[in-house]
C-alpha atoms as a PDB file:
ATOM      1  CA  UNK A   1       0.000   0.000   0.000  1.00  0.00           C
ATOM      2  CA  UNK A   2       2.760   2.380   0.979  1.00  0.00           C
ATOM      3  CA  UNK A   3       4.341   1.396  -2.523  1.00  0.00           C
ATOM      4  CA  UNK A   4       1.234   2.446  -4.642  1.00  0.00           C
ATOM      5  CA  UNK A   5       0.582   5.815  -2.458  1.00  0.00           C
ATOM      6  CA  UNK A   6       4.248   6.377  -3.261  1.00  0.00           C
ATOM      7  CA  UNK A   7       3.605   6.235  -6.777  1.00  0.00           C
ATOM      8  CA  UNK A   8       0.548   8.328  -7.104  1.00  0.00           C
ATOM      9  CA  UNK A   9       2.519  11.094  -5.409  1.00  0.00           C
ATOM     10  CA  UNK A  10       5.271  10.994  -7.851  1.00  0.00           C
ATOM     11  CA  UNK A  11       2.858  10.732 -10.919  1.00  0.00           C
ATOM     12  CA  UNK A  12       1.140  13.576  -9.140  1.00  0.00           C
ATOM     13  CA  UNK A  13       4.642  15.884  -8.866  1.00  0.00           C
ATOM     14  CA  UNK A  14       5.429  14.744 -12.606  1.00  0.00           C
ATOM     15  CA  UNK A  15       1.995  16.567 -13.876  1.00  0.00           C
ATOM     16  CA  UNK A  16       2.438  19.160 -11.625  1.00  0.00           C
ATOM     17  CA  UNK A  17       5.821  19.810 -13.326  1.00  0.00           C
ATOM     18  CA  UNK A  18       5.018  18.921 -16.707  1.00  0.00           C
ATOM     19  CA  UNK A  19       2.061  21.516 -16.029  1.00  0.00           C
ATOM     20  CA  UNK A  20       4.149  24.320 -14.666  1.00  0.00           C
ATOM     21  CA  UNK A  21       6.807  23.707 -17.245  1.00  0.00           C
ATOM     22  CA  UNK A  22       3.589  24.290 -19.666  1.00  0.00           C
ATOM     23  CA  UNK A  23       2.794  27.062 -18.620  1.00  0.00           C
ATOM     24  CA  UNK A  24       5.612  28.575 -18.453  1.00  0.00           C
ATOM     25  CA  UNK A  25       6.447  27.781 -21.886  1.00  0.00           C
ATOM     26  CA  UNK A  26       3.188  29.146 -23.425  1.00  0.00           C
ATOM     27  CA  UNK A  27       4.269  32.660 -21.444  1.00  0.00           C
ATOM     28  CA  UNK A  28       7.040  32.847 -23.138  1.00  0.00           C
ATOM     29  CA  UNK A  29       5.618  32.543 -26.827  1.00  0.00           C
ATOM     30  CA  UNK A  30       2.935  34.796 -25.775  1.00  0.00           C
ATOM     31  CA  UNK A  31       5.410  37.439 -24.681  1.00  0.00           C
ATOM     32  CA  UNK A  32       8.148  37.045 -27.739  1.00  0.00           C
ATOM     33  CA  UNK A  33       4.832  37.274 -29.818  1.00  0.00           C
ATOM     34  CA  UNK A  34       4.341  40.501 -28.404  1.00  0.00           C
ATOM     35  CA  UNK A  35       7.461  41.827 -28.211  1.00  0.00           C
ATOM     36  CA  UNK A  36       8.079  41.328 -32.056  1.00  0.00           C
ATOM     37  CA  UNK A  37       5.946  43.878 -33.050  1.00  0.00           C
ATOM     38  CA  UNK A  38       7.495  46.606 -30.569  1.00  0.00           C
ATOM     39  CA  UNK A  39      10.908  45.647 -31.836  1.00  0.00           C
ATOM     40  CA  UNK A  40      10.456  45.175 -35.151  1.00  0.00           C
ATOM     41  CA  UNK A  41      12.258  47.805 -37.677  1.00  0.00           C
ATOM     42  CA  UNK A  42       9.338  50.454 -38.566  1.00  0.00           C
ATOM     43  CA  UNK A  43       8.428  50.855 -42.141  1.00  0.00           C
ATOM     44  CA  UNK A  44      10.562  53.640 -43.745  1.00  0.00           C
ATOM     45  CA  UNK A  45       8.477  56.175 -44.790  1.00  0.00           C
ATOM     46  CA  UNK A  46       7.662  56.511 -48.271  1.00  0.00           C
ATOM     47  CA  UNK A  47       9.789  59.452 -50.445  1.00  0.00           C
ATOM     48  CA  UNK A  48       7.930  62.972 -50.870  1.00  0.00           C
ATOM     49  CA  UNK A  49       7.182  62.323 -54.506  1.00  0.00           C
ATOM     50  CA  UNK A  50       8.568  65.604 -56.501  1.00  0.00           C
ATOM     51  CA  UNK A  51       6.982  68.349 -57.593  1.00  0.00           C
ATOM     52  CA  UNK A  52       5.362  67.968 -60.900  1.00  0.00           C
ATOM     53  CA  UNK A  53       6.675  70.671 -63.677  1.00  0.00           C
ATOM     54  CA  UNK A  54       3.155  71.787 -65.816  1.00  0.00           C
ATOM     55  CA  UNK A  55       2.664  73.465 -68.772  1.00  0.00           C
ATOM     56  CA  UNK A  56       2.229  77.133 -67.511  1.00  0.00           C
ATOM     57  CA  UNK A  57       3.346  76.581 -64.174  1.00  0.00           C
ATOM     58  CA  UNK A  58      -0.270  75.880 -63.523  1.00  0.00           C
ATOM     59  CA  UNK A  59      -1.412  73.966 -60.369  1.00  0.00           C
ATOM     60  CA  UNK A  60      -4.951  72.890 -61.372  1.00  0.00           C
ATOM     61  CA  UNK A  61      -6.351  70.654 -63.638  1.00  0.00           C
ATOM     62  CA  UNK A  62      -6.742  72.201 -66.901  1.00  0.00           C
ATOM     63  CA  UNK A  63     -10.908  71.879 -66.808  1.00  0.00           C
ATOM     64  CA  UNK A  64     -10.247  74.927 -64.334  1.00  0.00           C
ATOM     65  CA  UNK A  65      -8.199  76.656 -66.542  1.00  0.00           C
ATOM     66  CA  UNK A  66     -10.246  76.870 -68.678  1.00  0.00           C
ATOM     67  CA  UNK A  67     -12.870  78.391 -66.060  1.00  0.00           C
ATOM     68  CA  UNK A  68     -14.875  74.719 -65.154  1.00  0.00           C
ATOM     69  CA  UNK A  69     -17.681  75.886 -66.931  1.00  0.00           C
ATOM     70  CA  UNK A  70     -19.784  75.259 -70.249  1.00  0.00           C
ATOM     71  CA  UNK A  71     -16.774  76.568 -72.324  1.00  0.00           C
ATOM     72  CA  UNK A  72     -14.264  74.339 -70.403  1.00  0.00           C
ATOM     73  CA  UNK A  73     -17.284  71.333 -71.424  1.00  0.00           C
ATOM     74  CA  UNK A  74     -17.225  72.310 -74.933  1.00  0.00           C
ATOM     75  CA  UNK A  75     -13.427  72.256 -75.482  1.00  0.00           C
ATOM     76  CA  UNK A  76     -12.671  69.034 -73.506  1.00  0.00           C
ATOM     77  CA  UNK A  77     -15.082  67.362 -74.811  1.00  0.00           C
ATOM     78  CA  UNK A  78     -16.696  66.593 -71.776  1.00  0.00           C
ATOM     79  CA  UNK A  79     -20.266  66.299 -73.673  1.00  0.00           C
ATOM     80  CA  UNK A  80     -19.433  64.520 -76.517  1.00  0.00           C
ATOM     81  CA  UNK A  81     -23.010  65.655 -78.398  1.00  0.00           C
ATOM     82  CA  UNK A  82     -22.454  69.307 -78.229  1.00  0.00           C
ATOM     83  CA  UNK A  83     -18.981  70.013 -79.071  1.00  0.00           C
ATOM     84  CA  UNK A  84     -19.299  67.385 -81.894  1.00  0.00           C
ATOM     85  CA  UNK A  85     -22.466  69.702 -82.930  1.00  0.00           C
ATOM     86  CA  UNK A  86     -20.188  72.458 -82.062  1.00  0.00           C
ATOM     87  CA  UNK A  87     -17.482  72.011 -84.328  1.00  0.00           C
ATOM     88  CA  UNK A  88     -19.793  70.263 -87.295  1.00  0.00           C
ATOM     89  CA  UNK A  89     -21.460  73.599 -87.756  1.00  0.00           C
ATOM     90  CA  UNK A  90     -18.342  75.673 -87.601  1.00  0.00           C
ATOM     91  CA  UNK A  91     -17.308  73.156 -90.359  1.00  0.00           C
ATOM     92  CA  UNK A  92     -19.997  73.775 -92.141  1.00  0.00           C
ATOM     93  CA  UNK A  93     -19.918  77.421 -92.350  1.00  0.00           C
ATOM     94  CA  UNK A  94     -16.458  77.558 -93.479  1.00  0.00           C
ATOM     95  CA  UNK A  95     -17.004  75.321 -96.503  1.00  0.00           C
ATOM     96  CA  UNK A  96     -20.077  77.395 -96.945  1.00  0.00           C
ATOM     97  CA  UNK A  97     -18.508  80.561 -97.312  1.00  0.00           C
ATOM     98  CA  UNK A  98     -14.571  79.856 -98.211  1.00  0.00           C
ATOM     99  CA  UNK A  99     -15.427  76.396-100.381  1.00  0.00           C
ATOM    100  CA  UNK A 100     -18.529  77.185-102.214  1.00  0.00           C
ATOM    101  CA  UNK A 101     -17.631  81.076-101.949  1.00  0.00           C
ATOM    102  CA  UNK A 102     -21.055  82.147-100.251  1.00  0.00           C
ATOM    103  CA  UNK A 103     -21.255  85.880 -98.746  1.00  0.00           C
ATOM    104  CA  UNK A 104     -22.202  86.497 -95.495  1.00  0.00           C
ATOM    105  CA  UNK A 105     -24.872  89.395 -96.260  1.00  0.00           C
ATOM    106  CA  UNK A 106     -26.125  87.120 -99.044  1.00  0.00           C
ATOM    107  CA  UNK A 107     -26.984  83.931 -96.790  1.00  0.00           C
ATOM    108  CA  UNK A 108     -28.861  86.163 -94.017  1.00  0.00           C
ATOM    109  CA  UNK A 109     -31.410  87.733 -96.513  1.00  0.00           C
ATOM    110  CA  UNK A 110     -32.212  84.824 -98.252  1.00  0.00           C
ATOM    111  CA  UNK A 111     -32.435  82.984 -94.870  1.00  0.00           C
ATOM    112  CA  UNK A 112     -34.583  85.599 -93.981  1.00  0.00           C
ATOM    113  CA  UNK A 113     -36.273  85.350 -97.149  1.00  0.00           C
ATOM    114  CA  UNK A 114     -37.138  82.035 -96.541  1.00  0.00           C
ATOM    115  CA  UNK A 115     -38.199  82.587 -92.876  1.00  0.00           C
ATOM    116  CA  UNK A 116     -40.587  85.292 -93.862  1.00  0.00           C
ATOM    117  CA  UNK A 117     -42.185  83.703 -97.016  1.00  0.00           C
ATOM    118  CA  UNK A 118     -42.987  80.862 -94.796  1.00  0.00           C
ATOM    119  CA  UNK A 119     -44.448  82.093 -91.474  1.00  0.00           C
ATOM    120  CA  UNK A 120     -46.518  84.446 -93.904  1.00  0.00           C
ATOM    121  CA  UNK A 121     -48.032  81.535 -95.710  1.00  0.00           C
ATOM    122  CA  UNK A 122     -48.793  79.810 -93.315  1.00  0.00           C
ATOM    123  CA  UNK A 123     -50.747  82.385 -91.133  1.00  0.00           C
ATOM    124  CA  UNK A 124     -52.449  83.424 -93.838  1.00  0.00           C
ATOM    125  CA  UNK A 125     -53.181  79.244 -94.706  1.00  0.00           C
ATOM    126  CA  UNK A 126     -54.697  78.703 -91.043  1.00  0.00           C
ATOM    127  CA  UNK A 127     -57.610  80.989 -92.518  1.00  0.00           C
ATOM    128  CA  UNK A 128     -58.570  78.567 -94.782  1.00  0.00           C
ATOM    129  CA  UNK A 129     -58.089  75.068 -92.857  1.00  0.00           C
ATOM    130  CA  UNK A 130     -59.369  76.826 -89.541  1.00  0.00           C
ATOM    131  CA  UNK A 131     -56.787  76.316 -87.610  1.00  0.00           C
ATOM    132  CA  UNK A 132     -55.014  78.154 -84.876  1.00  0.00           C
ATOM    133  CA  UNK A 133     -52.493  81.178 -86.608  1.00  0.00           C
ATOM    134  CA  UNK A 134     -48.968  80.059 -85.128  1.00  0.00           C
ATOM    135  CA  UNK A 135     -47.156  81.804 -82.630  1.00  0.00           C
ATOM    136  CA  UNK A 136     -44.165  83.905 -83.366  1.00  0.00           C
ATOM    137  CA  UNK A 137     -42.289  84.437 -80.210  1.00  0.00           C
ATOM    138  CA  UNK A 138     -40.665  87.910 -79.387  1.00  0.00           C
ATOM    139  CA  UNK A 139     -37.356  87.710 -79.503  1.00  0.00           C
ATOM    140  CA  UNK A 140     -35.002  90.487 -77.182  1.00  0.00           C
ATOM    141  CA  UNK A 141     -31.755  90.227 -76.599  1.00  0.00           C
ATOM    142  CA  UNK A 142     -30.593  90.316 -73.114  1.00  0.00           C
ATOM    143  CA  UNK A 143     -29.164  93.161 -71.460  1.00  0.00           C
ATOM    144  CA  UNK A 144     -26.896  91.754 -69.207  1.00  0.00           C
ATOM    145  CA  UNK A 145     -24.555  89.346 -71.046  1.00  0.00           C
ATOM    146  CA  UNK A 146     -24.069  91.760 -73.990  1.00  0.00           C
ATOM    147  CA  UNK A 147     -22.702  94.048 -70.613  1.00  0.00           C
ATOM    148  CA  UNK A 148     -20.554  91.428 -69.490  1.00  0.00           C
ATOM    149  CA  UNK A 149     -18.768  91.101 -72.786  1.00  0.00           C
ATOM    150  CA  UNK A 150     -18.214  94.632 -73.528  1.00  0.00           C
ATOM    151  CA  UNK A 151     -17.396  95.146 -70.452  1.00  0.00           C
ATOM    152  CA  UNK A 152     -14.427  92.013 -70.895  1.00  0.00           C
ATOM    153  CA  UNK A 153     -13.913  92.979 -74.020  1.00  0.00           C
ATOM    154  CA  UNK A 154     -13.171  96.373 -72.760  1.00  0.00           C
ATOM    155  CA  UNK A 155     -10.894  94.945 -70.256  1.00  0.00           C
ATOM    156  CA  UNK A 156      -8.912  92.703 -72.600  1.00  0.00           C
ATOM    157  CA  UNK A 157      -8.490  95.483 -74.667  1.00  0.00           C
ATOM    158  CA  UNK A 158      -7.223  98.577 -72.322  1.00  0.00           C
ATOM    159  CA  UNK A 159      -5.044  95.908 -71.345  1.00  0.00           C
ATOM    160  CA  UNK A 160      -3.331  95.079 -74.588  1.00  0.00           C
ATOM    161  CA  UNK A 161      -3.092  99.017 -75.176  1.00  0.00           C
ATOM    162  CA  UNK A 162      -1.136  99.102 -71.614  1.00  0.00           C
ATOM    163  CA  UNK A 163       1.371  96.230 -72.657  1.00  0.00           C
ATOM    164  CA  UNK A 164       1.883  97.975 -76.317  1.00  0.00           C
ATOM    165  CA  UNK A 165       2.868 100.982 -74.804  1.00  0.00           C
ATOM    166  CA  UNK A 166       5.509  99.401 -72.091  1.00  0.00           C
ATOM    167  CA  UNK A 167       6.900  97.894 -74.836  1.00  0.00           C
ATOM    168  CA  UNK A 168       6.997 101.368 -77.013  1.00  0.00           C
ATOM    169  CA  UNK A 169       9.057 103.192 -74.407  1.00  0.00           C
ATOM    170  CA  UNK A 170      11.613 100.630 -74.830  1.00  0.00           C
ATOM    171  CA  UNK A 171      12.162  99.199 -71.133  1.00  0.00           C
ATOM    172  CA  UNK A 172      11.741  96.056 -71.786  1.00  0.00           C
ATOM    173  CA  UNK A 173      13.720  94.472 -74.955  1.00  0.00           C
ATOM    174  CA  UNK A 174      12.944  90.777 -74.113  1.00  0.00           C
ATOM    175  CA  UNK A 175       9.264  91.474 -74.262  1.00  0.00           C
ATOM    176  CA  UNK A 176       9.597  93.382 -77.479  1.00  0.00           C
ATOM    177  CA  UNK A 177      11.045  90.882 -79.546  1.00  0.00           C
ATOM    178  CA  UNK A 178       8.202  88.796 -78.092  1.00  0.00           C
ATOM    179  CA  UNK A 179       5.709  90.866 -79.498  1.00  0.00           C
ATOM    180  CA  UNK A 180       7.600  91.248 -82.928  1.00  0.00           C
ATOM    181  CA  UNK A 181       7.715  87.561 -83.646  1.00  0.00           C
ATOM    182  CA  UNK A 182       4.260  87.066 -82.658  1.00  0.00           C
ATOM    183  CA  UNK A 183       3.421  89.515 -84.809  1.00  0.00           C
ATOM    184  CA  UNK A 184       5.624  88.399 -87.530  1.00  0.00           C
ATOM    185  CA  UNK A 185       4.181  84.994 -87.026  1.00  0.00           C
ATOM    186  CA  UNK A 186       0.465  86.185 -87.436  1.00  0.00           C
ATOM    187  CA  UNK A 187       1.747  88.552 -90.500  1.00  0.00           C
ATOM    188  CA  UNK A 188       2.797  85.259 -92.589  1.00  0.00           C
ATOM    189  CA  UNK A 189       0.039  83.052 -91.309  1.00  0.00           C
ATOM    190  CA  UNK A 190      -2.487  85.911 -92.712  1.00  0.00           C
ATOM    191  CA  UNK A 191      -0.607  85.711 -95.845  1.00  0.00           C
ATOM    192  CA  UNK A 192      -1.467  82.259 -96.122  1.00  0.00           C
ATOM    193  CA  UNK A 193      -5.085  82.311 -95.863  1.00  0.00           C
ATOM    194  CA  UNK A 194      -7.620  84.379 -94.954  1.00  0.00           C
ATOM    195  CA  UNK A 195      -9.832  85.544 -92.145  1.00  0.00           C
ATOM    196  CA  UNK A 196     -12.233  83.059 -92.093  1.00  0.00           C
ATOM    197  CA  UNK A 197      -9.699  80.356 -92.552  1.00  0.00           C
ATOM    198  CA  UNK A 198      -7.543  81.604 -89.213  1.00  0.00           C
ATOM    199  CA  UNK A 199     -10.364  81.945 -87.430  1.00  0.00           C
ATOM    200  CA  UNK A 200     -11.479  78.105 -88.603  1.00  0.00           C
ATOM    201  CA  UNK A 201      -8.710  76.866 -87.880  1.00  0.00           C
ATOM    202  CA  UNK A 202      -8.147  78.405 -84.116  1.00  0.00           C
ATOM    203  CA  UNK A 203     -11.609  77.238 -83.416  1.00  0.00           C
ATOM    204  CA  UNK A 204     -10.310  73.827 -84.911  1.00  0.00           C
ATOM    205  CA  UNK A 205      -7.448  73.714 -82.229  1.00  0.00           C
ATOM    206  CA  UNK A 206      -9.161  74.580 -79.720  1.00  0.00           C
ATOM    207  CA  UNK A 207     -11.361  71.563 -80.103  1.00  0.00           C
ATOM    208  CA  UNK A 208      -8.559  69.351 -80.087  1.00  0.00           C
ATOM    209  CA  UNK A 209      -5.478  70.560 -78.642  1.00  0.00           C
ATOM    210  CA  UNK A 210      -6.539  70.927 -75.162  1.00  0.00           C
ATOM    211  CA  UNK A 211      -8.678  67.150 -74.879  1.00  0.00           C
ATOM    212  CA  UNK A 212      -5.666  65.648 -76.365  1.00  0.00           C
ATOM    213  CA  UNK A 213      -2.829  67.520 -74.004  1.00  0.00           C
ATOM    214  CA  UNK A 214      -5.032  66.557 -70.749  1.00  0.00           C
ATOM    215  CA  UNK A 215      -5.130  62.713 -72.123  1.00  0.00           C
ATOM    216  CA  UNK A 216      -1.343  63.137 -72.565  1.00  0.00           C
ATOM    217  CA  UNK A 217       0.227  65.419 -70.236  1.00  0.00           C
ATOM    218  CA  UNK A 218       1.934  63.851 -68.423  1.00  0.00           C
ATOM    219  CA  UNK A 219       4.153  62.689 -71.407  1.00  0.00           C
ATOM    220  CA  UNK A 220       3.649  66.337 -73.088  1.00  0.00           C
ATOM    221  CA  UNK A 221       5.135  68.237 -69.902  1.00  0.00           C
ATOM    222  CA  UNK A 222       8.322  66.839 -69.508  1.00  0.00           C
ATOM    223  CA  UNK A 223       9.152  67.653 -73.518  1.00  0.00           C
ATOM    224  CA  UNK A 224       8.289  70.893 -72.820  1.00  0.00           C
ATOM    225  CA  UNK A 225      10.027  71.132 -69.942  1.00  0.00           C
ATOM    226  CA  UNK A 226      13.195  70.310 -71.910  1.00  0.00           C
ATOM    227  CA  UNK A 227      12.361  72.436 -74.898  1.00  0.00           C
ATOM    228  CA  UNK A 228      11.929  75.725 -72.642  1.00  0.00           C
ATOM    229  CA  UNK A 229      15.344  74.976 -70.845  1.00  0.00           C
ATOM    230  CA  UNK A 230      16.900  74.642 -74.885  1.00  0.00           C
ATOM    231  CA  UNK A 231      15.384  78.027 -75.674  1.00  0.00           C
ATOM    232  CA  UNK A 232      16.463  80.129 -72.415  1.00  0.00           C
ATOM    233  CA  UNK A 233      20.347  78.504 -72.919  1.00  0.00           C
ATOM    234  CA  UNK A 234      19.532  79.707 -76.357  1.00  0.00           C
ATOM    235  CA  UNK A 235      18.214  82.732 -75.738  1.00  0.00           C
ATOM    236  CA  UNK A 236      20.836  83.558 -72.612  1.00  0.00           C
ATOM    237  CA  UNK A 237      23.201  83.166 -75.729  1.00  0.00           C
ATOM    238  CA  UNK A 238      21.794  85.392 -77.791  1.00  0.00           C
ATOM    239  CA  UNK A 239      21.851  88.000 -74.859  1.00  0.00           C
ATOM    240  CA  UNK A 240      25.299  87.808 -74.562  1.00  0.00           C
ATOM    241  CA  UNK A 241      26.557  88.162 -78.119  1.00  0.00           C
ATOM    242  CA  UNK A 242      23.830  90.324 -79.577  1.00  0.00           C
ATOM    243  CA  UNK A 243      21.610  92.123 -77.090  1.00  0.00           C
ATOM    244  CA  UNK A 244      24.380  92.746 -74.645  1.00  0.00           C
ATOM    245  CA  UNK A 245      25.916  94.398 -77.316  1.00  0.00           C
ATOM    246  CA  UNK A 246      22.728  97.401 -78.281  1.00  0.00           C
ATOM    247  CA  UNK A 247      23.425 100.284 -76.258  1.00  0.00           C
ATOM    248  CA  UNK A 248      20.201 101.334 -74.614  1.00  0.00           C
ATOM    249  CA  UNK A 249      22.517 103.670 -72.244  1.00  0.00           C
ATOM    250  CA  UNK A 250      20.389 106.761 -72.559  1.00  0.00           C
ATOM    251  CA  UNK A 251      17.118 105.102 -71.791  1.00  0.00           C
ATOM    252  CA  UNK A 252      18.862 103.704 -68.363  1.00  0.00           C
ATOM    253  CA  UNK A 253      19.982 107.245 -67.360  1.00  0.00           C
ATOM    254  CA  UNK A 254      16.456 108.635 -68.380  1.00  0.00           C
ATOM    255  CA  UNK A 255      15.139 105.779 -66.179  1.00  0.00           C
ATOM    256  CA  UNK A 256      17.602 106.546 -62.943  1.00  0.00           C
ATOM    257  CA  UNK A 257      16.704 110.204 -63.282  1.00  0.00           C
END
């Protein structure tokens, strides 16, 4: 008897250890789990992408440029219907007039014509079926936006007249040859073709330019970006063997004084 009570005491220390030793053992995954996170290396933090160069040095999307209303819809194409409509009838016009050599004053009146003859037959037809005569709207042109556009127009224009005459009193040579090309530039273009055709073909580009730059700017900036670094090294060259050279001396003193 003493034997056996012997033996259930040592199979009763043997749990008892195996059970501590369990325990023990489960502590210590539990706390190396938790320690691994606290001592694991932290994540570097990701690199402050660079600053994007734009065309313009603008910093918003180009449907804001463009003022993020209807006219910013109509050139990007953002209703697909109405600048398609859009640039169909400005397409039409200019093959009216400049292909099959139509005038202007010649396609009102006999659109007029044509108006007239036909809302006059036909009120004077309802007589005879008994029907109701149809109704001509009034027509007035509203006040306001006629305003506005004058009054842009206005601006626009004072403000060109400001920047012409800065560049007549000769302070600024960079922004005269500026204006001189442009104007160059517009001189041989008009050569080419005529009113009608420029102004065809600027409504043209603005249909099409812009919607294809925002699809592809951001392979269109960085060539630009390149091509405008070319033309200042260019240009900083010029300076220094031609424009350095032009002595504008008296307009400096004038200026000083």
């Amino acid at each position: 008897m003493a034997e056996q009570a012997e033996h259930k005491e040592e199979s009763l220390m043997e749990k008892i250890a195996d059970k501590i030793h369990f325990d023990r053992s489960s502590s210590s995954s539990d706390s190396d789990s938790e320690v691994k996170p606290a001592t694991a290396p932290e994540a570097s933090p990701s690199p402050v992408k660079a600053r994007i160069w734009r065309l313009f040095g603008r910093e918003k999307p180009l449907h804001h440029v463009f003022g993020g209303g209807k006219p910013a819809d109509l050139f990007l194409w953002r209703n697909k219907k109405i600048s398609a409509s859009v640039l169909g009838g400005a397409t039409a016009i200019w093959v009216l007039f400049e292909l099959l050599e139509y005038y202007l004053v010649g396609l009102v009146c006999h659109l007029l014509i044509f108006t007239l003859a036909v809302l006059f037959l036909w009120s004077n037809a309802t007589t005879f079926i008994n029907k109701k005569r149809p109704h001509i709207p009034e027509v007035q042109l509203p006040e306001e936006p006629i305003v506005e556009i004058a009054s842009a127009l206005s601006i626009e224009i004072n403000r060109a007249l400001s920047v012409l005459r800065e560049i007549a009193t000769g302070r600024d040579l960079k922004k005269f040859l500026a204006v001189v090309a442009g104007l160059w530039f517009l001189s041989v273009v008009g050569n080419c073709c005529n009113f009608l055709t420029l102004f065809y073909i600027s409504f043209v580009l603005l249909h099409t330019v812009p919607v294809l730059y925002e699809k592809y700017e951001d392979k269109v900036d960085p060539l630009v970006e390149k091509a405008l670094e070319e033309i200042k090294k260019q240009y900083a060259v010029f300076d220094a063997k031609v424009l350095s050279k032009i002595p504008i001396g008296p307009l400096k003193d004038k200026k000083n004084a």
